[in-house]
C-alpha atoms as a PDB file:
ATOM      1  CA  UNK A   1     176.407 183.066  69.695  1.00  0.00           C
ATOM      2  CA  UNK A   2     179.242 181.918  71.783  1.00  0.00           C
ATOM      3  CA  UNK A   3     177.649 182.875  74.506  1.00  0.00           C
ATOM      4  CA  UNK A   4     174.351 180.732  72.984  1.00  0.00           C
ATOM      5  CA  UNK A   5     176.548 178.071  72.740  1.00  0.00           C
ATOM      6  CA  UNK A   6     178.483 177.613  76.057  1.00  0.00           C
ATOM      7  CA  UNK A   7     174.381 177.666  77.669  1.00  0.00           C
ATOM      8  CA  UNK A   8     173.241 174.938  75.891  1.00  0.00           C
ATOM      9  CA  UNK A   9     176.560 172.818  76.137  1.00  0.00           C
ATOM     10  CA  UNK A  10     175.907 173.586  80.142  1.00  0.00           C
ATOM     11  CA  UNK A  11     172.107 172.880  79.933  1.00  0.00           C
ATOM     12  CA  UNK A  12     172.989 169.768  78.277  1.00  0.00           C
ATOM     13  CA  UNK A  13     176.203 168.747  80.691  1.00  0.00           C
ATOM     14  CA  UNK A  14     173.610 169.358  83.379  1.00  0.00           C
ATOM     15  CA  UNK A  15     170.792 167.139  82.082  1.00  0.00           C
ATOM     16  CA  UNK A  16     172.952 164.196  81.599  1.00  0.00           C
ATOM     17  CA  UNK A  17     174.264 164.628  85.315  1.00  0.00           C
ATOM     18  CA  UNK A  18     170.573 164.645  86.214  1.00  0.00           C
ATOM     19  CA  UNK A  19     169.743 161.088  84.318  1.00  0.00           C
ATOM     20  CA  UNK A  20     172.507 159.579  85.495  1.00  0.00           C
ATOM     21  CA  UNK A  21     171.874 160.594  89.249  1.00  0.00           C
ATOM     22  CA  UNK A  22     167.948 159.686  88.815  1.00  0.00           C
ATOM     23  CA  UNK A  23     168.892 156.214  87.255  1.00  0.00           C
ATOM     24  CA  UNK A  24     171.198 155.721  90.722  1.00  0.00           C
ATOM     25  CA  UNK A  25     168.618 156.544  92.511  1.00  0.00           C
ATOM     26  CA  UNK A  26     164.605 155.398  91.208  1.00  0.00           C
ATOM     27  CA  UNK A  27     165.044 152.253  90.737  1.00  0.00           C
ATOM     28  CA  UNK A  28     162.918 149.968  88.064  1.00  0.00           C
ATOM     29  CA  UNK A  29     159.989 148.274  89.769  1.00  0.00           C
ATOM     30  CA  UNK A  30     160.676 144.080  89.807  1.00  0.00           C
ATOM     31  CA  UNK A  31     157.649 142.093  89.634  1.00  0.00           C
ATOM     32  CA  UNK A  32     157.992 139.755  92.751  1.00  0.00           C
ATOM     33  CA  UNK A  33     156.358 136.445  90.962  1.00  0.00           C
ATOM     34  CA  UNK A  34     156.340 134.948  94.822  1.00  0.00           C
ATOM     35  CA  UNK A  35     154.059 137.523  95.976  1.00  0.00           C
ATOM     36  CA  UNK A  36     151.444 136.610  98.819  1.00  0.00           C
ATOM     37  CA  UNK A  37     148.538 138.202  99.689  1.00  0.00           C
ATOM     38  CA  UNK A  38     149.228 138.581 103.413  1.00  0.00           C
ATOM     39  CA  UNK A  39     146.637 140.963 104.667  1.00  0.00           C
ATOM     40  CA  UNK A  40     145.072 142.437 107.775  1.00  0.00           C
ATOM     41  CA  UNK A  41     141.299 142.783 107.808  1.00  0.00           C
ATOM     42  CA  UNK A  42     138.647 144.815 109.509  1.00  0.00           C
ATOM     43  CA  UNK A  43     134.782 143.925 109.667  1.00  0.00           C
ATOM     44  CA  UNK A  44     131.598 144.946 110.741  1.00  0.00           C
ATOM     45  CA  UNK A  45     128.419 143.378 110.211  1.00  0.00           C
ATOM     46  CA  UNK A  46     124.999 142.950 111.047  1.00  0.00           C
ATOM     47  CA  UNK A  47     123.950 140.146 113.115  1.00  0.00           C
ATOM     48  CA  UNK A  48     120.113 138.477 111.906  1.00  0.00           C
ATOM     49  CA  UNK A  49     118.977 136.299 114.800  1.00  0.00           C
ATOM     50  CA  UNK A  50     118.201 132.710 113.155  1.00  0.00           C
ATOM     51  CA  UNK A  51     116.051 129.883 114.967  1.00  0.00           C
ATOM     52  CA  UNK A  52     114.743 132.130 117.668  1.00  0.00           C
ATOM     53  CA  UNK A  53     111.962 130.565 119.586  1.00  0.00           C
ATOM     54  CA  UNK A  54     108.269 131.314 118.880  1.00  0.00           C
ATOM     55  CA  UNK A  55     107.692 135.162 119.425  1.00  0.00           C
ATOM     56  CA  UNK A  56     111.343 135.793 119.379  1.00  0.00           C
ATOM     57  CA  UNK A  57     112.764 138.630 117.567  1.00  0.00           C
ATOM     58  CA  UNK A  58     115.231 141.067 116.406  1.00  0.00           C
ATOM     59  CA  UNK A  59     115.031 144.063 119.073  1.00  0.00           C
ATOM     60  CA  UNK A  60     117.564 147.224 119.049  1.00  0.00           C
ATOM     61  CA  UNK A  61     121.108 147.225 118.003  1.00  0.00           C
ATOM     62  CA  UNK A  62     122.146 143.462 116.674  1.00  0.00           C
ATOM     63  CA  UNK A  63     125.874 143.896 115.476  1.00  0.00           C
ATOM     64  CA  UNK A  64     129.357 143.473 115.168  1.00  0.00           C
ATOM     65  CA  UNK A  65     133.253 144.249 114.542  1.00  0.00           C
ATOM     66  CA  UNK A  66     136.103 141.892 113.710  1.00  0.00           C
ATOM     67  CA  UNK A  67     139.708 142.547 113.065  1.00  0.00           C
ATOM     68  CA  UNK A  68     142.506 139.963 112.430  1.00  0.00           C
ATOM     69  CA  UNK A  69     145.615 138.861 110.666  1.00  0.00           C
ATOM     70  CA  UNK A  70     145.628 136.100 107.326  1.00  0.00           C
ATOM     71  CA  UNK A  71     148.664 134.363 106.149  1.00  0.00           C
ATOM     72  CA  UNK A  72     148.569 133.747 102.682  1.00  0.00           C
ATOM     73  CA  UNK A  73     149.744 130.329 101.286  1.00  0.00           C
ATOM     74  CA  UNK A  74     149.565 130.076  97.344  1.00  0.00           C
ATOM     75  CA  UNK A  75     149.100 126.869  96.010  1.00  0.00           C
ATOM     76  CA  UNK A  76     149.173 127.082  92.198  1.00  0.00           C
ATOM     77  CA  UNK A  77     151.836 128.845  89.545  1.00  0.00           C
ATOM     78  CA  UNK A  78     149.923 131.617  88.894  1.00  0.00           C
ATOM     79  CA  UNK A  79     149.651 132.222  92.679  1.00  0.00           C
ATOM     80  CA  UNK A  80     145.759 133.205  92.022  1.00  0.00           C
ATOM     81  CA  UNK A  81     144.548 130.323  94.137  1.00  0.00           C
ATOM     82  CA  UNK A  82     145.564 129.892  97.688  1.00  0.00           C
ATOM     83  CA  UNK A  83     145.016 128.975 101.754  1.00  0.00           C
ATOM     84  CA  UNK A  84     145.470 131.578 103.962  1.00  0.00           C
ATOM     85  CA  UNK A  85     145.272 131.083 108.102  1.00  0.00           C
ATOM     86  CA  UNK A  86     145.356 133.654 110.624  1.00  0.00           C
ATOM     87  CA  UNK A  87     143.941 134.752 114.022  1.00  0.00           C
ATOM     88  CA  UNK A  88     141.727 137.579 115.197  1.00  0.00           C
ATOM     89  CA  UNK A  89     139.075 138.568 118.026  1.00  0.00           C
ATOM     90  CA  UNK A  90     135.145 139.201 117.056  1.00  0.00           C
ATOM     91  CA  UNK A  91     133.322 141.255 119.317  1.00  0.00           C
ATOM     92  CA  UNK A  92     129.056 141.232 118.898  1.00  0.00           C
ATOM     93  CA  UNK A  93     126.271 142.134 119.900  1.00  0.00           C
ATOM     94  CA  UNK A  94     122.517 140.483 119.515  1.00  0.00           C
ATOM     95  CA  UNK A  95     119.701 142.724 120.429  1.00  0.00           C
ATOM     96  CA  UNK A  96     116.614 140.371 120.621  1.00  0.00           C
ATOM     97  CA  UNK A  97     113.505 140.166 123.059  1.00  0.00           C
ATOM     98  CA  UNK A  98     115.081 136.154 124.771  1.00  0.00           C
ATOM     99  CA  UNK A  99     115.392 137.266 128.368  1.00  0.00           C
ATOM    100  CA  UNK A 100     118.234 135.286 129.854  1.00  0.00           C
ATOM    101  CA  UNK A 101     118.357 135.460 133.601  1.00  0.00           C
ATOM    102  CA  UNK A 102     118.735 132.596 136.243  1.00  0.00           C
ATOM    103  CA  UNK A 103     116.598 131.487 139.309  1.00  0.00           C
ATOM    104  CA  UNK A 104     117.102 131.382 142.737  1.00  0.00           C
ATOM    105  CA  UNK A 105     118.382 128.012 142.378  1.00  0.00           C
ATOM    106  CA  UNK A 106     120.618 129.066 139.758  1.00  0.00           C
ATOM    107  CA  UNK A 107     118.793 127.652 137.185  1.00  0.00           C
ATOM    108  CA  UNK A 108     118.432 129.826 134.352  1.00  0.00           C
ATOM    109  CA  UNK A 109     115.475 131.045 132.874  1.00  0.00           C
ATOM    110  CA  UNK A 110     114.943 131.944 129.029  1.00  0.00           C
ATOM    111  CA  UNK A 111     111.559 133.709 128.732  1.00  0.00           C
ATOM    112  CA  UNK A 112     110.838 135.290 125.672  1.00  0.00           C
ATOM    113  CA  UNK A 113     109.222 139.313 126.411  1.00  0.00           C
ATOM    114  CA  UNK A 114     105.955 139.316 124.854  1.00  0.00           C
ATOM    115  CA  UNK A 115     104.097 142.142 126.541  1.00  0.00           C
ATOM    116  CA  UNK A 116     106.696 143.333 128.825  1.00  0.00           C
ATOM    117  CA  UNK A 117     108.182 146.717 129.074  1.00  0.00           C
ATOM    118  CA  UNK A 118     112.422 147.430 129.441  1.00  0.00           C
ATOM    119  CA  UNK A 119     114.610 149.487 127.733  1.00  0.00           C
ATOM    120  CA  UNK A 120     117.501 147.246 126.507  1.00  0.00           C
ATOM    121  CA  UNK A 121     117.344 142.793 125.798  1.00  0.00           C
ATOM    122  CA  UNK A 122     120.867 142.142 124.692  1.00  0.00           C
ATOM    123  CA  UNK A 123     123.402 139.033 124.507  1.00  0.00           C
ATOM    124  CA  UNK A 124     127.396 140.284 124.004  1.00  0.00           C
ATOM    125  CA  UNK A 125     130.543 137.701 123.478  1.00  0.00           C
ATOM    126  CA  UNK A 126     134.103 138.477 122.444  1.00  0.00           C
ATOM    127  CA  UNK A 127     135.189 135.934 120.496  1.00  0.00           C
ATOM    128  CA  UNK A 128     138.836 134.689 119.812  1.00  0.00           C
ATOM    129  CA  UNK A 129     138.673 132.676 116.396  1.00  0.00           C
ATOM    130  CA  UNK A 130     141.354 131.176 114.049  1.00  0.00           C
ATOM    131  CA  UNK A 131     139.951 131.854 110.326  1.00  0.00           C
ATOM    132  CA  UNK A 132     140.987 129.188 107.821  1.00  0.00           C
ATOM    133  CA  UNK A 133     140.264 130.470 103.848  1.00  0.00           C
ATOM    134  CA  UNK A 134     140.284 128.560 100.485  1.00  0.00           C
ATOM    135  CA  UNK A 135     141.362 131.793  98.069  1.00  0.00           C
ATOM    136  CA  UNK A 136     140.450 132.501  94.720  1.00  0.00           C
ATOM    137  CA  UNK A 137     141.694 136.019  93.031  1.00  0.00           C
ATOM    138  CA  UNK A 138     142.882 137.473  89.702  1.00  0.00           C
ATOM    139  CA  UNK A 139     145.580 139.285  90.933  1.00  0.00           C
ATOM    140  CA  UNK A 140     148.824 139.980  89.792  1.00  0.00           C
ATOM    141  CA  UNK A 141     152.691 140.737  91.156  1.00  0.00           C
ATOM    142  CA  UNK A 142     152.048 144.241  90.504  1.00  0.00           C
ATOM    143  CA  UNK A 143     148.230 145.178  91.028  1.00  0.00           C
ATOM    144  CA  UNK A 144     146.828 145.550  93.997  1.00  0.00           C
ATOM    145  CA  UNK A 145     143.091 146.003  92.408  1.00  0.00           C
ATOM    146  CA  UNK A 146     141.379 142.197  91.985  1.00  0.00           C
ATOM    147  CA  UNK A 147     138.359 141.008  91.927  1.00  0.00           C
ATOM    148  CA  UNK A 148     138.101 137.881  94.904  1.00  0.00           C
ATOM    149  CA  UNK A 149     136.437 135.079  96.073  1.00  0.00           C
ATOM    150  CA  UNK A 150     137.144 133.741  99.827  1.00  0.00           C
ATOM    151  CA  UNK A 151     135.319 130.324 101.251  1.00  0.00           C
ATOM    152  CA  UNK A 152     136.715 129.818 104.544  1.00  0.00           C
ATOM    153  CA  UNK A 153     135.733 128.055 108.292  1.00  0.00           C
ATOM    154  CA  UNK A 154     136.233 130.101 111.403  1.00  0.00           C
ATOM    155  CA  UNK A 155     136.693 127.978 114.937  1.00  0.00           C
ATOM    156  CA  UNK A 156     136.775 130.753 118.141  1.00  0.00           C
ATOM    157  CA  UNK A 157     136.607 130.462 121.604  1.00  0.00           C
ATOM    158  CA  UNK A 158     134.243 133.018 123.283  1.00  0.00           C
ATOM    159  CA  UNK A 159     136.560 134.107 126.650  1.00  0.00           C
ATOM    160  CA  UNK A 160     133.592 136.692 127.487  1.00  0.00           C
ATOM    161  CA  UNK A 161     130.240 137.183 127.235  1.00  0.00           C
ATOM    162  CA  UNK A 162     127.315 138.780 128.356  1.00  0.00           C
ATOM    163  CA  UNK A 163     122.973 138.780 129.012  1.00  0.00           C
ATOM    164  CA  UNK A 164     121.771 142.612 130.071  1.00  0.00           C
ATOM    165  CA  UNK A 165     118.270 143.345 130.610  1.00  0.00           C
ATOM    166  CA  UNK A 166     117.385 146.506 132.292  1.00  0.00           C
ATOM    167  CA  UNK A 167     113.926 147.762 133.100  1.00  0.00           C
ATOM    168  CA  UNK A 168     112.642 150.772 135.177  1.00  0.00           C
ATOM    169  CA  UNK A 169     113.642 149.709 138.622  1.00  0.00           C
ATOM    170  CA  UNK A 170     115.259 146.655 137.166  1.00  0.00           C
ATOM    171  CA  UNK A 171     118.453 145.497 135.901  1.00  0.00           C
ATOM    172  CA  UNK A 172     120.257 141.888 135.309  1.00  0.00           C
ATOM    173  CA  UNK A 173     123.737 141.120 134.293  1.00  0.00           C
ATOM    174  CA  UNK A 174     124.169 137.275 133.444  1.00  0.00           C
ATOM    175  CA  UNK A 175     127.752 136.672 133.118  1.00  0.00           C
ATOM    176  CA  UNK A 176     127.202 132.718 133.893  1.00  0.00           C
ATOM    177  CA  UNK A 177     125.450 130.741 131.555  1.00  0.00           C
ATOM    178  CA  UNK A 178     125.638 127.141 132.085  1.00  0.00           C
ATOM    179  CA  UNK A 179     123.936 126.557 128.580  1.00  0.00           C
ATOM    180  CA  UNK A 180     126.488 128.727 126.788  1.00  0.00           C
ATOM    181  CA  UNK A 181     128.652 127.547 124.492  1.00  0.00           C
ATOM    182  CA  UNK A 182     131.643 128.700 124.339  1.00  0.00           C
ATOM    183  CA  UNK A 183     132.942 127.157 121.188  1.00  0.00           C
ATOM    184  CA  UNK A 184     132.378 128.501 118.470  1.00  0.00           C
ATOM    185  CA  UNK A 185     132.515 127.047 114.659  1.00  0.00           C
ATOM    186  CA  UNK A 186     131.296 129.357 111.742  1.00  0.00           C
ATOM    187  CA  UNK A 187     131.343 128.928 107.434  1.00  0.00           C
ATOM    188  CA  UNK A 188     132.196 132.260 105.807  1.00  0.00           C
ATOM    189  CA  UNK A 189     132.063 133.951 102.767  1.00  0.00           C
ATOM    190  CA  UNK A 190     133.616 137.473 101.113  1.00  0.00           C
ATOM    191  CA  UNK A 191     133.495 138.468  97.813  1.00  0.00           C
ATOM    192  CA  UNK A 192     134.649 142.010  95.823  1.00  0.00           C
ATOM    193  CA  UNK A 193     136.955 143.921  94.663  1.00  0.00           C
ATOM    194  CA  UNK A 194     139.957 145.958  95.998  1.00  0.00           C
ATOM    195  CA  UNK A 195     139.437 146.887  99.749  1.00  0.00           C
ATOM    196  CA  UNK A 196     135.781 146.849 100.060  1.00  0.00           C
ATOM    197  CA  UNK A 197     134.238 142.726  99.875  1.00  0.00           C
ATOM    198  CA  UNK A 198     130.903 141.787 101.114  1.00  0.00           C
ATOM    199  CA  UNK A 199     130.803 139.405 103.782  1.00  0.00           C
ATOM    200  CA  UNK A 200     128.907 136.401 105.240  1.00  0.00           C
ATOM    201  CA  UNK A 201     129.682 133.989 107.966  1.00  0.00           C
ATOM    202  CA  UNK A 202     126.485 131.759 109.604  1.00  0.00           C
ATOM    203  CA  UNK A 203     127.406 129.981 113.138  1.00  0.00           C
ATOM    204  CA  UNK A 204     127.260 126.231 112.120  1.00  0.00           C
ATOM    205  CA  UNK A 205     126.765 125.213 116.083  1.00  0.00           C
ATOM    206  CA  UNK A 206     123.792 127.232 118.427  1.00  0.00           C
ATOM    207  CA  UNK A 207     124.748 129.324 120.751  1.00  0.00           C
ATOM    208  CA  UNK A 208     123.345 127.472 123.677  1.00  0.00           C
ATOM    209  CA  UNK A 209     123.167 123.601 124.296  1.00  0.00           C
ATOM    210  CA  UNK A 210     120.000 121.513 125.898  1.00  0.00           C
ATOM    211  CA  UNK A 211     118.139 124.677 126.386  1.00  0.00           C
ATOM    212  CA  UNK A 212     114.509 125.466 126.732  1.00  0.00           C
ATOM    213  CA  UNK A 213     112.149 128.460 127.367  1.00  0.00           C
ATOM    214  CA  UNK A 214     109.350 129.024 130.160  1.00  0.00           C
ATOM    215  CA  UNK A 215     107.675 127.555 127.497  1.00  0.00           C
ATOM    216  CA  UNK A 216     109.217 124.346 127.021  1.00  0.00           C
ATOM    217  CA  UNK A 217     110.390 125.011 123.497  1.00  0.00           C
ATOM    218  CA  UNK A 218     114.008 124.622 122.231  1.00  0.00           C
ATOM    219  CA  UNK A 219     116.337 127.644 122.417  1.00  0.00           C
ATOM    220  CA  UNK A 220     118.411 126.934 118.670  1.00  0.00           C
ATOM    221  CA  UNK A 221     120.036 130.495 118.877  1.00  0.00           C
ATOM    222  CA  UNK A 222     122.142 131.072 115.580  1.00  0.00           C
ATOM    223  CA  UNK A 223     123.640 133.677 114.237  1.00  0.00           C
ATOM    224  CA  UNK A 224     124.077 134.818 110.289  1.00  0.00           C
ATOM    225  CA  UNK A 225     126.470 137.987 109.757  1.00  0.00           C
ATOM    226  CA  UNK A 226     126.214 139.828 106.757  1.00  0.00           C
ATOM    227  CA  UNK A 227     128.444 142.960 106.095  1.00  0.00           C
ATOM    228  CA  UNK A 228     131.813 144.533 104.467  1.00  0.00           C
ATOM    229  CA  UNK A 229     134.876 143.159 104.613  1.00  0.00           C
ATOM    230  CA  UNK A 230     138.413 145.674 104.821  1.00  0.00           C
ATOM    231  CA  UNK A 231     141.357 143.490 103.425  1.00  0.00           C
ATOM    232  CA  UNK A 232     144.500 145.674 104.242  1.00  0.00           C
ATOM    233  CA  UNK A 233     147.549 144.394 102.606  1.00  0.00           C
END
């Protein structure tokens, strides 16, 4: 019994030791009631061809990727409303059958491919853009799981970009583009829950300025992106 007795005075001797050491050490989790949403995000999206000239379509691969940084700025108590600002790059593709090419008077030409044969019609740009957001979300300082809603404006600056056509026997790189515009201005939308949010942004100014097809018709090239959204806090 004694014997008994010493064990469980040990046993106990020993589990107070162990509470006392594991309150030292894990430490209560504090709600931090000024939390942001900071977050880095990753995109990809496919890209539908709007106000294409007449017989202009969608041809081959017609996406993109994005991948950035948002500051978040709460602006109410409850820090479920908010403006975040950040900066990122957008890289894209648009696989459509618009040849862009140029002239021998460097003049260039924008011919849409009816009834022509080639192997790959694409436009590229890599985009830097500043993303602006108006934030809505019912998060809390300890959850990490929200539903959200994110209206935002996106202006870039497209430092690169790219026409390829290539044909049997045939290939074009147009790197200048006179018509191009490099400035680009864009409305966006992403909505969901936790990591994975859909996500929309239409270009609100065309692509290329004053110009016309072989044909004589307007060349209105925009852009709407449609896709998921990776918010990574």
């Amino acid at each position: 019994m004694q014997k008994v007795f010493k064990f469980c005075v040990v046993l106990l001797l020993g589990f107070v030791s162990f509470s006392g050491i594991a309150q030292d050490t894990i430490q209560p989790v504090v709600a931090d009631s000024l939390y942001r949403e900071d977050q880095f995000y990753v995109g990809v999206t496919y890209n539908v061809l709007l106000n294409l000239p007449s017989g202009a379509n969608i041809r081959g691969l017609s996406g993109g990727f994005q991948l950035g940084f948002l500051r978040d700025m709460p602006i109410n108590k409850k820090r479920t409303i908010a403006i975040a600002i950040g900066g990122g790059i957008s890289i894209d593709q648009f696989g459509q059958n618009l040849f862009i090419g140029e002239t021998s008077n460097n003049e260039t030409i924008f011919r849409v491919l009816n009834n022509v044969d080639y192997t790959r019609n694409r436009f590229n740009t890599a985009v830097i853009e500043a993303p602006i957001e108006f934030r809505w979300r019912n998060s809390t300082p300890t959850s990490y799981k929200f539903w959200r809603v994110y209206a935002g404006f996106r202006v870039g600056y497209a430092y690169w970009y790219k026409a390829t056509f290539k044909q049997s026997g045939n290939n074009v790189n147009q790197t200048k583009i006179p018509e191009f515009d490099p400035l680009r201005m864009a409305a966006t939308l992403s909505l969901g829950y936790n990591t994975f949010n859909f996500f929309a942004s239409y270009s609100i100014n065309p692509f290329f300025k004053d110009a016309v097809t072989t044909d004589g018709e307007k060349v209105d090239f925009r852009t709407l992106k449609v896709g998921l959204m990776f918010y990574i806090l």
